[in-house]
C-alpha atoms as a PDB file:
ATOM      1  CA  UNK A   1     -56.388  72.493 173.926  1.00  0.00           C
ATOM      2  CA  UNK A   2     -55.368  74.135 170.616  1.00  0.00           C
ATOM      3  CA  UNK A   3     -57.482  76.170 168.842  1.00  0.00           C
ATOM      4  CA  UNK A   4     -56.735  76.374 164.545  1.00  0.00           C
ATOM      5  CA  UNK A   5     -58.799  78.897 162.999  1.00  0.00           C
ATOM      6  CA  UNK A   6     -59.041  79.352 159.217  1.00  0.00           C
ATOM      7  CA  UNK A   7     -60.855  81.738 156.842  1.00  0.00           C
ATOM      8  CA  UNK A   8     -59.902  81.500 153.314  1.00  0.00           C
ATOM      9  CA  UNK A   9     -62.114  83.601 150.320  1.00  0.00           C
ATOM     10  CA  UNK A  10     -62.731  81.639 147.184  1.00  0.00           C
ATOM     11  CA  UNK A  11     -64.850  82.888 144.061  1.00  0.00           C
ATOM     12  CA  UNK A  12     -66.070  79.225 143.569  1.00  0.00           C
ATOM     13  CA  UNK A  13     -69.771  79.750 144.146  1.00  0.00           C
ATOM     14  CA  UNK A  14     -71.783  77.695 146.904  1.00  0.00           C
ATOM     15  CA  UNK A  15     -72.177  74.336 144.277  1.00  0.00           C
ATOM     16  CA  UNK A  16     -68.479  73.892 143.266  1.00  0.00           C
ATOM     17  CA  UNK A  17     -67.453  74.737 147.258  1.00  0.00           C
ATOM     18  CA  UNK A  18     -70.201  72.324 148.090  1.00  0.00           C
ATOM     19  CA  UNK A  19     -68.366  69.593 145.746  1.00  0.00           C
ATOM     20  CA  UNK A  20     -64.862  70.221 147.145  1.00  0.00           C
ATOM     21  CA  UNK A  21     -65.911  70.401 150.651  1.00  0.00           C
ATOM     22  CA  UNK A  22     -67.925  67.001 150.248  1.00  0.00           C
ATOM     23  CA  UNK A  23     -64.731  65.309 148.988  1.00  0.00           C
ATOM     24  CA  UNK A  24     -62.397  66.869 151.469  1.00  0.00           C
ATOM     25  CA  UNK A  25     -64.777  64.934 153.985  1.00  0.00           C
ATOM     26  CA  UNK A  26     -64.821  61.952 152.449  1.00  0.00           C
ATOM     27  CA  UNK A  27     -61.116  61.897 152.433  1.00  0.00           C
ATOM     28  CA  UNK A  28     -60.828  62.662 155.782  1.00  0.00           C
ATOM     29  CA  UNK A  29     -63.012  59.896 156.765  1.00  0.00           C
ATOM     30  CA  UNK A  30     -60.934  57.558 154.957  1.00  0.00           C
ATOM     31  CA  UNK A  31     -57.442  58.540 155.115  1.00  0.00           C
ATOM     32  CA  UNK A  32     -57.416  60.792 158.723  1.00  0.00           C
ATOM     33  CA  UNK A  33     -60.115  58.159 160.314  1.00  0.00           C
ATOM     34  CA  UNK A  34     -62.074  61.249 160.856  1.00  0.00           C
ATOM     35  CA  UNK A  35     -65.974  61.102 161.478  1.00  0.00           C
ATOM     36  CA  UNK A  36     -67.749  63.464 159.682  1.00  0.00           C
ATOM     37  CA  UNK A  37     -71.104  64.958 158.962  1.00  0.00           C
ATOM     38  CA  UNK A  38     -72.324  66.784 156.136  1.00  0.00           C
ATOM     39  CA  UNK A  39     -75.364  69.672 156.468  1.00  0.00           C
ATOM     40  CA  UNK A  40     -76.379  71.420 153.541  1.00  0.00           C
ATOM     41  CA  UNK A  41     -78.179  74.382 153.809  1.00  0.00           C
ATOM     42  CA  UNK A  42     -79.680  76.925 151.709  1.00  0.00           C
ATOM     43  CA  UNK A  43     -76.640  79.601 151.734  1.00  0.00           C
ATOM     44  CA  UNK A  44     -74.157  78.049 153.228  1.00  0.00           C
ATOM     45  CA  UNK A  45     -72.926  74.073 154.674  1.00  0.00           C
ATOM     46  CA  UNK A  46     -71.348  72.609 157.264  1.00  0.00           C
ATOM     47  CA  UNK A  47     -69.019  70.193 157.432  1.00  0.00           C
ATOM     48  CA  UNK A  48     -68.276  68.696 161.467  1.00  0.00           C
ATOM     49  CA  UNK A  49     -64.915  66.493 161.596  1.00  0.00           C
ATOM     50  CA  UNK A  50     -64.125  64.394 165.062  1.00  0.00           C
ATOM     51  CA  UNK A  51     -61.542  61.652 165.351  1.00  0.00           C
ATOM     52  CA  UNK A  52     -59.499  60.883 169.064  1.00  0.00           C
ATOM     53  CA  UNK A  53     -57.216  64.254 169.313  1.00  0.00           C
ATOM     54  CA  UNK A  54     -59.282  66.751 167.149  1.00  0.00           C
ATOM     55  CA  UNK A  55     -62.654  67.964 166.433  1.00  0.00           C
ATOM     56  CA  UNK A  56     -64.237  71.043 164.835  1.00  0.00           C
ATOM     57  CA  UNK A  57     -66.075  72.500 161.804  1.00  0.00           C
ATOM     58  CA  UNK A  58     -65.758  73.829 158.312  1.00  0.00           C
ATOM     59  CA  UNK A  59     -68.547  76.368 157.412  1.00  0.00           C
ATOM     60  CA  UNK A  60     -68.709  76.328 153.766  1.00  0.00           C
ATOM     61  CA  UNK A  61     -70.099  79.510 151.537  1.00  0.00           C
ATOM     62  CA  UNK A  62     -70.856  80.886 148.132  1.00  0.00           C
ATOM     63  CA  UNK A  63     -67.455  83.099 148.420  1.00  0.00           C
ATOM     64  CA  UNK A  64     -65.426  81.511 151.667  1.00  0.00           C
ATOM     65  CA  UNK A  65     -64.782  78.584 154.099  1.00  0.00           C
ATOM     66  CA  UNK A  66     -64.375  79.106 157.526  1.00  0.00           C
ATOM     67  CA  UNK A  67     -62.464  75.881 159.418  1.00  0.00           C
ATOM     68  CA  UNK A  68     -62.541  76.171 163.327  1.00  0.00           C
ATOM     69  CA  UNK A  69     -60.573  72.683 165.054  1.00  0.00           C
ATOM     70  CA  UNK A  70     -59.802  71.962 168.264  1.00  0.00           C
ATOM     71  CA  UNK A  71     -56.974  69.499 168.785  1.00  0.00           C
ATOM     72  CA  UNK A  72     -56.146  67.958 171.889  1.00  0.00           C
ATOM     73  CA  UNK A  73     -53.164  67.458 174.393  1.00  0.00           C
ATOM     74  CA  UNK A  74     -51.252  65.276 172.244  1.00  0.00           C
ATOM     75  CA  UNK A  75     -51.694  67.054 168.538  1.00  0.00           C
ATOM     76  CA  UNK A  76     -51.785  70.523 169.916  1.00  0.00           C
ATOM     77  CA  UNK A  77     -47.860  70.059 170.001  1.00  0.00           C
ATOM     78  CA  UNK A  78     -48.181  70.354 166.463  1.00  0.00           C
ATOM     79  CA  UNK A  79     -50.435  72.971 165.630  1.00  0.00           C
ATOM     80  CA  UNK A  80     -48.291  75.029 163.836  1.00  0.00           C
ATOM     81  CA  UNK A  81     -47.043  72.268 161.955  1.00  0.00           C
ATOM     82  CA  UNK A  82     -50.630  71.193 161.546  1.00  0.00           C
ATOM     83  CA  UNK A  83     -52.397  74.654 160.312  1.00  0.00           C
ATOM     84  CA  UNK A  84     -49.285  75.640 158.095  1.00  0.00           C
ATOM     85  CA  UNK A  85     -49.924  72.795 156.068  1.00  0.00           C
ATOM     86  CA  UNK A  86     -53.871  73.160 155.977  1.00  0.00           C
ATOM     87  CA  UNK A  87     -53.178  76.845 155.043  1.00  0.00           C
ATOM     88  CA  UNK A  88     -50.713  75.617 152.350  1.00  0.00           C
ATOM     89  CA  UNK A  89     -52.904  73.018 150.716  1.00  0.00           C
ATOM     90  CA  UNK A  90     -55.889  75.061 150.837  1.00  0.00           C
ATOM     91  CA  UNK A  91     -54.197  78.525 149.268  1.00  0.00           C
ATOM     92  CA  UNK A  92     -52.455  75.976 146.492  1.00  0.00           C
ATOM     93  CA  UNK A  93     -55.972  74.844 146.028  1.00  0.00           C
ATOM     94  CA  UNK A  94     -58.026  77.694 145.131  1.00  0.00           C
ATOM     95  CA  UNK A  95     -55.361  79.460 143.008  1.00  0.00           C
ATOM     96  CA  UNK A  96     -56.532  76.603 141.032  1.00  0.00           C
ATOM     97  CA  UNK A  97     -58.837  77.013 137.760  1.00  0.00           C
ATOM     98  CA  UNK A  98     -60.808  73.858 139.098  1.00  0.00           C
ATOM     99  CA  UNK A  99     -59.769  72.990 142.931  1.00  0.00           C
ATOM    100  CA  UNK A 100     -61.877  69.915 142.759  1.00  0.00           C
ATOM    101  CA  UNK A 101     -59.511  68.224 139.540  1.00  0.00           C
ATOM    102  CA  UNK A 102     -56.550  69.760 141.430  1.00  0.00           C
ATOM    103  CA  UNK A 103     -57.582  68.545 145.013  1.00  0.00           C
ATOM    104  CA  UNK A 104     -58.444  65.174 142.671  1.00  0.00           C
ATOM    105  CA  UNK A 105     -54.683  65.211 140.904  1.00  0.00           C
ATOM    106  CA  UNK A 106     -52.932  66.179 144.908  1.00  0.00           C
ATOM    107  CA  UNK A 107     -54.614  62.947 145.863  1.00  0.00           C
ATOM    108  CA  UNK A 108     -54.003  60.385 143.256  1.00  0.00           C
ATOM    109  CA  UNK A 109     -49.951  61.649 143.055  1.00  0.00           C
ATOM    110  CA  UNK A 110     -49.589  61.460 147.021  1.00  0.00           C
ATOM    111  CA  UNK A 111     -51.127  58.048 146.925  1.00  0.00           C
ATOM    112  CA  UNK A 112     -48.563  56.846 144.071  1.00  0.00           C
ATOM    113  CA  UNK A 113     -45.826  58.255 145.876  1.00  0.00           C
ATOM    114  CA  UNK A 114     -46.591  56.411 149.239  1.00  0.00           C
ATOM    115  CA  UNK A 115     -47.235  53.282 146.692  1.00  0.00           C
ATOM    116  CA  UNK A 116     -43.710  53.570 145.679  1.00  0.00           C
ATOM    117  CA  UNK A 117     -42.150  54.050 149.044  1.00  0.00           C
ATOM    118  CA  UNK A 118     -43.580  50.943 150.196  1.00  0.00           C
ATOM    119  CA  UNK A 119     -43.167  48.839 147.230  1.00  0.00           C
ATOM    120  CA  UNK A 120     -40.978  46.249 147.807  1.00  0.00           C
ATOM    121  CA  UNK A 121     -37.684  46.186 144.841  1.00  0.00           C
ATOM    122  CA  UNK A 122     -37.313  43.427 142.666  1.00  0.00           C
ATOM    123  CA  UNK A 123     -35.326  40.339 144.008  1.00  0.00           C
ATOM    124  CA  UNK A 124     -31.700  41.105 143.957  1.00  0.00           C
ATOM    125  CA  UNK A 125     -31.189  37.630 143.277  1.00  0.00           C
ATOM    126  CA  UNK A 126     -30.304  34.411 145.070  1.00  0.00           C
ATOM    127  CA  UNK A 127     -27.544  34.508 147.701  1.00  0.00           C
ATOM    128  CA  UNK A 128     -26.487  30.916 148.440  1.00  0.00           C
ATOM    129  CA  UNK A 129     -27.239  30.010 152.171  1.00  0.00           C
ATOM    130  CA  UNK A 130     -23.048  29.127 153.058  1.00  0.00           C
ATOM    131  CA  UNK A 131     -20.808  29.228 155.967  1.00  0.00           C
ATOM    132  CA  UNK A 132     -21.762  33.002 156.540  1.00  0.00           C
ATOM    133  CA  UNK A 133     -26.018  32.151 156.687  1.00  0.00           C
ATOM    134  CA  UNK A 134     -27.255  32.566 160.383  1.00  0.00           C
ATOM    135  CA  UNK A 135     -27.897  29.732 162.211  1.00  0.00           C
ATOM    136  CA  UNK A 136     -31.538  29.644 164.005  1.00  0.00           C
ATOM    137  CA  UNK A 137     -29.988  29.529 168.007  1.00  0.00           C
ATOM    138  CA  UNK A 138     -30.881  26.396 169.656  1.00  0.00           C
ATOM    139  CA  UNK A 139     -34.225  26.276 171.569  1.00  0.00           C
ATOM    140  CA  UNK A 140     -34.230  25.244 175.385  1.00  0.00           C
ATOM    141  CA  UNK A 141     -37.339  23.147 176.213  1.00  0.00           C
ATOM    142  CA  UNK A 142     -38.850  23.972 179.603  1.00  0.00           C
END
């Protein structure tokens, strides 16, 4: 089992790290099929993650979050590929004025971007079915 450890400071205050920490899990839920649980406390939450291959916690504070995961056999082959891009997306986040709008504006142009690779183009137009069209092969009843 992998281990990914994470502590990032952040001058965001416990309500706006609260806020970004919240979404973060809802996302999560949604787009990594994660199951998560939310416990606010009086100085300081926690977020707990699980989905098959990876499980763990985000502690989240007035002035830093602290991410433990565990991933299994299977994802543990990429941890490094993994945590580099947790580490990356979280630093890009809080050099942000407002990481929330910025986490918010990562989403919505990664989601238009996978909308346009799988959009299907426009009809290239009719190609008459002639000598060259495939013939269906003949079917042999049993």
């Amino acid at each position: 089992m992998a281990d990914i450890r994470i502590v990032r400071e952040h001058a965001l205050g416990l309500e706006q790290a609260r806020k970004l920490a919240w979404r973060w899990a809802e996302v999560a839920e949604k787009k990594l099929d994660m199951e998560c649980t939310y416990e606010e406390g009086k100085t300081h939450d926690t977020v707990r993650f699980e989905r098959p291959g990876a499980s763990g916690e985000l502690h989240v504070g007035k002035d830093k979050f602290q991410l433990h995961a565990k991933l299994g056999l299977l994802l543990g082959v990429f941890k490094g590929k993994i945590e580099s891009e947790i580490v990356k997306n979280l630093d890009q986040l809080l050099e942000q004025e407002d990481p929330l709008h910025a986490f918010e504006q990562g989403l919505a142009k990664h989601e238009a971007k996978k909308a346009a690779k799988h959009a299907k183009p426009h009809a290239e137009g009719h190609k008459p079915a002639g000598k060259t069209a495939a013939k269906a092969a003949p079917r042999k009843h049993k």
